[in-house]
C-alpha atoms as a PDB file:
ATOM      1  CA  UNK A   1     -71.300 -33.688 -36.273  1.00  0.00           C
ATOM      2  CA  UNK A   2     -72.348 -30.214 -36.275  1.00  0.00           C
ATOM      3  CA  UNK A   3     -70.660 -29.959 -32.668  1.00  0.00           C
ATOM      4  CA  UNK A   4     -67.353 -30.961 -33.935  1.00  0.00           C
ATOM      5  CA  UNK A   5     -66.588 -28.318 -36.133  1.00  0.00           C
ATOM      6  CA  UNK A   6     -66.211 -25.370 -33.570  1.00  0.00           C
ATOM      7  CA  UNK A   7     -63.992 -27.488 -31.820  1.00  0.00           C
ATOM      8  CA  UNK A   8     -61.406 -27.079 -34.426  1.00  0.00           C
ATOM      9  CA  UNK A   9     -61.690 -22.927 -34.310  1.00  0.00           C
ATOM     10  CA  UNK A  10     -61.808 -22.706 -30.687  1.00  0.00           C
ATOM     11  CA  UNK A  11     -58.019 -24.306 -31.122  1.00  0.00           C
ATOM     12  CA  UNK A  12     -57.109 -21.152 -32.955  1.00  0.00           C
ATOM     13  CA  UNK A  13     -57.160 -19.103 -30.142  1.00  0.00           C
ATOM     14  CA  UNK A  14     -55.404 -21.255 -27.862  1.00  0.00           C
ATOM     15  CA  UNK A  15     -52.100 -21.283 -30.739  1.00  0.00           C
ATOM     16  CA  UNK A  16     -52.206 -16.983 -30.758  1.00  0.00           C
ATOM     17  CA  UNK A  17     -52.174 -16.960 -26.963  1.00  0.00           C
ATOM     18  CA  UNK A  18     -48.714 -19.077 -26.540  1.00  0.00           C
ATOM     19  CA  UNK A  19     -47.238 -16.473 -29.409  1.00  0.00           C
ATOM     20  CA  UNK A  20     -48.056 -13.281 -27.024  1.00  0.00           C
ATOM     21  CA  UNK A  21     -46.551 -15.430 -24.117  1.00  0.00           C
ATOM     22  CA  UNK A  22     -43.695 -16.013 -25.719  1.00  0.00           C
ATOM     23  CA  UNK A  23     -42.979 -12.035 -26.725  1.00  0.00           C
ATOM     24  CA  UNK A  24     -43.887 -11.278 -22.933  1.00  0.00           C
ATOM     25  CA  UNK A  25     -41.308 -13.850 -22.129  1.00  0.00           C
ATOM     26  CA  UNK A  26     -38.946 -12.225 -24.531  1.00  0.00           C
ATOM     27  CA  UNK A  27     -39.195  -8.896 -23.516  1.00  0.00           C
ATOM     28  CA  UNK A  28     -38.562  -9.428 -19.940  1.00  0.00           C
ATOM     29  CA  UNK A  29     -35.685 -11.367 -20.678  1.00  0.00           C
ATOM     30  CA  UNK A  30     -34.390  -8.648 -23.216  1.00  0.00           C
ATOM     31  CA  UNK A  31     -34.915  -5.833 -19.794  1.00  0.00           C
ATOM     32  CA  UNK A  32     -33.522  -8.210 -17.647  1.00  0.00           C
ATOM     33  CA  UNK A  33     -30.434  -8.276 -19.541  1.00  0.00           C
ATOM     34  CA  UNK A  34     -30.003  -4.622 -20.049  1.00  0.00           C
ATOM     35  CA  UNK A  35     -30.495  -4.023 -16.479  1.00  0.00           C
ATOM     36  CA  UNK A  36     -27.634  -6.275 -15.546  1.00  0.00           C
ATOM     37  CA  UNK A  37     -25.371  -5.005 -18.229  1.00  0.00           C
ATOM     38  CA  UNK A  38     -25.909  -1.282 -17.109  1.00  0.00           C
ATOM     39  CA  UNK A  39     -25.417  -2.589 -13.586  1.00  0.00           C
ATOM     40  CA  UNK A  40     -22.346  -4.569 -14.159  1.00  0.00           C
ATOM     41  CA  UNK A  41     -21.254  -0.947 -16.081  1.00  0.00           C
ATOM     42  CA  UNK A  42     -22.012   1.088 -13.398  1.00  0.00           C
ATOM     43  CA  UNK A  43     -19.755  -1.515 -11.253  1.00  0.00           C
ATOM     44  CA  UNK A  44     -16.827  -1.346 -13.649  1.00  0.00           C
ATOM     45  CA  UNK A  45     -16.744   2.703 -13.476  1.00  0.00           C
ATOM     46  CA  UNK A  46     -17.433   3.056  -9.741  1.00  0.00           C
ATOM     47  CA  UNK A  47     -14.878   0.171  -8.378  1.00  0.00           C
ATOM     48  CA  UNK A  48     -12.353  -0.071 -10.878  1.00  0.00           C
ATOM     49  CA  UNK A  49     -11.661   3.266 -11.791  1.00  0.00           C
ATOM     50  CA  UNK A  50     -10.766   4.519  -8.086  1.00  0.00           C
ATOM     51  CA  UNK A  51      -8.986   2.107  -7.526  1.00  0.00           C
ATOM     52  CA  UNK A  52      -6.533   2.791 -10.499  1.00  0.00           C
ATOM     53  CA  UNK A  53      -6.522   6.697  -9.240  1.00  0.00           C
ATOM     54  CA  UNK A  54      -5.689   5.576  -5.606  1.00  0.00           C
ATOM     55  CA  UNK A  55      -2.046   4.058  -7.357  1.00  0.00           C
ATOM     56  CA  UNK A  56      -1.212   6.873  -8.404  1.00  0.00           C
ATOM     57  CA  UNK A  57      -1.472   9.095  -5.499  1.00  0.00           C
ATOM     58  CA  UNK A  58       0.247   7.129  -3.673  1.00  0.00           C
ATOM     59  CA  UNK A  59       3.198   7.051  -5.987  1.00  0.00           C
ATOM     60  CA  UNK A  60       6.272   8.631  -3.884  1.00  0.00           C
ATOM     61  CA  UNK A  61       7.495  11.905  -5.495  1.00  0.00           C
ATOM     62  CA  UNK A  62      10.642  11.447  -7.682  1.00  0.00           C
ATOM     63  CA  UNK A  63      14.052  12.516  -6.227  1.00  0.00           C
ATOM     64  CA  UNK A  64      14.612  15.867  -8.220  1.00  0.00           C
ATOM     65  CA  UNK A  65      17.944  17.139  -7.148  1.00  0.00           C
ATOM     66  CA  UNK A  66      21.688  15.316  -5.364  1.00  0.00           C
ATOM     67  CA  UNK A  67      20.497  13.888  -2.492  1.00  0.00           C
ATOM     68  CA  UNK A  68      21.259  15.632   0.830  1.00  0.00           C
ATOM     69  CA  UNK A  69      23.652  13.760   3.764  1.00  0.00           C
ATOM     70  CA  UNK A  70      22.938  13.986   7.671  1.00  0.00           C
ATOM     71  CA  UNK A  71      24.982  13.014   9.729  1.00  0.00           C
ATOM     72  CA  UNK A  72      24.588  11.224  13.293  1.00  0.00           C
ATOM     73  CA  UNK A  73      26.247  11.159  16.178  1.00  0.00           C
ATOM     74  CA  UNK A  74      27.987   7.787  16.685  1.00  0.00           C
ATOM     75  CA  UNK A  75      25.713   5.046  18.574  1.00  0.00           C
ATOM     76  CA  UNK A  76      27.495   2.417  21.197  1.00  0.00           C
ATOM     77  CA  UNK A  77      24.559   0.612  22.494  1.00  0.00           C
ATOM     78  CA  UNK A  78      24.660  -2.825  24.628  1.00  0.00           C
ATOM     79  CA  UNK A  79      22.719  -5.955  22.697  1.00  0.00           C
ATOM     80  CA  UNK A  80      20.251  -8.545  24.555  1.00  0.00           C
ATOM     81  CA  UNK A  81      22.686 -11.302  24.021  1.00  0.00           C
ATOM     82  CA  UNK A  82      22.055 -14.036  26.418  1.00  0.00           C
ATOM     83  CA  UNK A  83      25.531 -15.550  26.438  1.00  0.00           C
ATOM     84  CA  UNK A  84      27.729 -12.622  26.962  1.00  0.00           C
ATOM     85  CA  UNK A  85      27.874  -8.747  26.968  1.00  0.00           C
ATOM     86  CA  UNK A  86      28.261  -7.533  23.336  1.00  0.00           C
ATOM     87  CA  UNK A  87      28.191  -4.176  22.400  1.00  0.00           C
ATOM     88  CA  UNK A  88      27.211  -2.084  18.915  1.00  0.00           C
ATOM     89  CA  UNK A  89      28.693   0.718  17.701  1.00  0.00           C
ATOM     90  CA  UNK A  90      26.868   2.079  14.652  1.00  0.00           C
ATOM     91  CA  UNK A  91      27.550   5.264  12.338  1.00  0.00           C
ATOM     92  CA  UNK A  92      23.962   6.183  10.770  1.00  0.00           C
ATOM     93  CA  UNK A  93      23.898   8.722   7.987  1.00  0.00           C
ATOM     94  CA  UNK A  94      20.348   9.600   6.782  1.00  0.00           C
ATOM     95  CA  UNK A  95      19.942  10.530   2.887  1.00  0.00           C
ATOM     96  CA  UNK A  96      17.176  12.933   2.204  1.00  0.00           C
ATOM     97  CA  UNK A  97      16.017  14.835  -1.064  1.00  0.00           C
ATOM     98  CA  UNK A  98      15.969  18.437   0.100  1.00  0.00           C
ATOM     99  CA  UNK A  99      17.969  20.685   2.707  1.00  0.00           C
ATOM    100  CA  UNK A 100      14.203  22.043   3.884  1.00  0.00           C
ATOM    101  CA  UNK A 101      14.344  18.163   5.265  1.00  0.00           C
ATOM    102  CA  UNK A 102      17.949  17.456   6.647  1.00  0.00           C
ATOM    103  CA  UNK A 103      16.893  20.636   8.568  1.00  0.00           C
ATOM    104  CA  UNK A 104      14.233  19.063  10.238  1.00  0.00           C
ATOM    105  CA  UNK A 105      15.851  15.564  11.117  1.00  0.00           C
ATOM    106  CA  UNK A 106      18.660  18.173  12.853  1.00  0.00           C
ATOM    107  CA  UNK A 107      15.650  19.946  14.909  1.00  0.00           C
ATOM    108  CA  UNK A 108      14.285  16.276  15.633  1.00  0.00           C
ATOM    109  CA  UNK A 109      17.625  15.126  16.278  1.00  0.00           C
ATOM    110  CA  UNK A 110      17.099  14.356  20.351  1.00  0.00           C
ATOM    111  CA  UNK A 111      13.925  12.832  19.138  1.00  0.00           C
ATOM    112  CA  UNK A 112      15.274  10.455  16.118  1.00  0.00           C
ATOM    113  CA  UNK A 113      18.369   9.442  18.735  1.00  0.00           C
ATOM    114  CA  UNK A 114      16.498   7.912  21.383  1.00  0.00           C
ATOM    115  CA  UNK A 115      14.356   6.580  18.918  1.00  0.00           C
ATOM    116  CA  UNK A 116      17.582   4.956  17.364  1.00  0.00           C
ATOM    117  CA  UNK A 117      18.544   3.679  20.971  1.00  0.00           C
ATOM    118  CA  UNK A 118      15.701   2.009  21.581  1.00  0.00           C
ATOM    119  CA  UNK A 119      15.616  -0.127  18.502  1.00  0.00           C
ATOM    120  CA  UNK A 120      19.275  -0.626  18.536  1.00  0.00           C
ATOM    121  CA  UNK A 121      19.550  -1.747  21.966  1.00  0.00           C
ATOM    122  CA  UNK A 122      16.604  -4.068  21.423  1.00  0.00           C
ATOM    123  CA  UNK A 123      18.648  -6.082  18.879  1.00  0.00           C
ATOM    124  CA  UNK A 124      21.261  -9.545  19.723  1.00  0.00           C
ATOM    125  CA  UNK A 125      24.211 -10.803  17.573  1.00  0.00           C
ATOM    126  CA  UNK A 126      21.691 -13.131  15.322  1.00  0.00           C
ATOM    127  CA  UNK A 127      19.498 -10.059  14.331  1.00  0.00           C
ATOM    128  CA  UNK A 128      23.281  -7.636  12.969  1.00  0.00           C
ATOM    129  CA  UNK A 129      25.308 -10.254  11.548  1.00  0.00           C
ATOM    130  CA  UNK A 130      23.656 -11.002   8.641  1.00  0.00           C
ATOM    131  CA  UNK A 131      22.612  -9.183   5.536  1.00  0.00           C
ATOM    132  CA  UNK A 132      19.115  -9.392   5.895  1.00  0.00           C
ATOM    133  CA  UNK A 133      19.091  -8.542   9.388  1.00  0.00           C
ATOM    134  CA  UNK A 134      20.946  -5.404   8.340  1.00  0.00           C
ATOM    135  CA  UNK A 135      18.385  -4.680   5.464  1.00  0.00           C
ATOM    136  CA  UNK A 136      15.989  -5.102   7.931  1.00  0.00           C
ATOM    137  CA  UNK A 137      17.477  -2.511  10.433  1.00  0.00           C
ATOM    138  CA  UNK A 138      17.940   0.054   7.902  1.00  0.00           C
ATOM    139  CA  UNK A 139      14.517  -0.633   6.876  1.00  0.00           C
ATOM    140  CA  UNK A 140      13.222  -0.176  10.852  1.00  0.00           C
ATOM    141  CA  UNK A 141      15.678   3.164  11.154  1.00  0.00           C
ATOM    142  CA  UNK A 142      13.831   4.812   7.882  1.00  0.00           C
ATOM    143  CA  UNK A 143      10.649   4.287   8.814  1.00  0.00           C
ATOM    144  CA  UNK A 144      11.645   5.605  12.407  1.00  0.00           C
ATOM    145  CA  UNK A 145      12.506   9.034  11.001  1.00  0.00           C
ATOM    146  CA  UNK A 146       9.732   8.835   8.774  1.00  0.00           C
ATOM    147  CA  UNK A 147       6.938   8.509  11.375  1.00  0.00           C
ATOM    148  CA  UNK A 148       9.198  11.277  13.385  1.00  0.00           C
ATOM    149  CA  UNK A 149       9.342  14.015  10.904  1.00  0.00           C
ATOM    150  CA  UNK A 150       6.579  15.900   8.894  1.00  0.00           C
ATOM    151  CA  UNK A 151       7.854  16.111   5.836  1.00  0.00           C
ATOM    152  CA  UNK A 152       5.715  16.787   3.007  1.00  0.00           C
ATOM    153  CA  UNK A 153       2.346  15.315   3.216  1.00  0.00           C
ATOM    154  CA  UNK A 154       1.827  14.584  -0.046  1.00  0.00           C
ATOM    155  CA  UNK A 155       4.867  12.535   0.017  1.00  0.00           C
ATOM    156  CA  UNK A 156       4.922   9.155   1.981  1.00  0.00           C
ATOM    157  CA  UNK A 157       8.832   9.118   1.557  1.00  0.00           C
ATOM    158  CA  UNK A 158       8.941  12.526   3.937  1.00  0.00           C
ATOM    159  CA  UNK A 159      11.783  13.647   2.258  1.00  0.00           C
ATOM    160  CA  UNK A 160      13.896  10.735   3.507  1.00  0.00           C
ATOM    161  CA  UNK A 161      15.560   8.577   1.290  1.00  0.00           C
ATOM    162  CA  UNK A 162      17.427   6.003   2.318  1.00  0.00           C
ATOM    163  CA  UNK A 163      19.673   5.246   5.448  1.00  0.00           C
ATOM    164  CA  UNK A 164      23.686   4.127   5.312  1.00  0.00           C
ATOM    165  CA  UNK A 165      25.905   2.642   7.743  1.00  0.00           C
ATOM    166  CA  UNK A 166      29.043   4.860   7.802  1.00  0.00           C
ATOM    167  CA  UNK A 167      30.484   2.344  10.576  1.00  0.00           C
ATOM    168  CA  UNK A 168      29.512  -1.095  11.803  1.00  0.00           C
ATOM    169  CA  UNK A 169      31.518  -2.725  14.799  1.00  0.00           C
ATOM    170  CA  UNK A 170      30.052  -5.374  16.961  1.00  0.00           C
ATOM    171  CA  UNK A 171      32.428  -6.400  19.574  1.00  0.00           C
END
């Protein structure tokens, strides 16, 4: 009987080594969570916040002054229309935010034109007639003189506001 009583102590040391475990287990857990916490911090700061500088660079700058008017030359340009021989004539007036600009679409003015030809004479009856297709020309003849001029860098407008028909005759 003698040999069963250090049987009972020897347990004692087996219950104190499953309470260190447990701390161990408990500490690593408690790192483990801090590391992803400063990680998903670090993430947060790094991808978010460029992100909400990026919109605002790329805001266009507000229109300070009255808008500035140029004026094209009137356009007569044949449309692909399968059936019969239609033609276009088109007044185009560009609207623009500074005279430093409406002086540059006038030096680019051979440029813009043929420019202008090119998409105009690539359109058919279908594409003018209706609204959107005349929102979407206006649309194509902005962006033309946008890519054409330089403008102000900083600016992804270039200066150029909108565009307006002044005259709009298919025949």
């Amino acid at each position: 009987m003698a040999k069963v009583a250090p049987a009972p102590a020897a347990a004692a040391p087996d219950a104190a080594a499953p309470a260190k475990g447990s701390k161990k287990m408990i500490l690593i857990i408690a790192i483990v969570l801090a590391v992803l916490g400063a990680g998903g911090a670090a993430a947060y700061f790094m991808l978010l916040k460029p992100a909400d500088h990026a919109e605002e660079e790329v805001k266009p700058v507000e229109p300070v002054g009255p808008p500035t008017f140029v004026v094209m030359d009137q356009f007569v340009v044949n449309l692909t229309d399968p059936d019969s021989t239609r033609y276009l004539q088109i007044g185009i007036t560009y609207e623009v935010s500074s005279a430093a600009t409406a002086d540059e679409i006038k030096n680019f003015t051979p440029v813009i034109r043929s420019r202008i030809l090119l998409v105009l004479s690539g359109k058919n009856v279908s594409n003018l007639t209706s609204i959107e297709g005349k929102q979407q020309l206006m649309d194509e003849l902005v962006d033309l003189a946008r890519v054409t001029i330089k403008g102000d860098e900083k600016d992804p407008t270039r200066g150029i506001r909108d565009v307006h028909f002044s005259s709009f005759v298919i025949q």
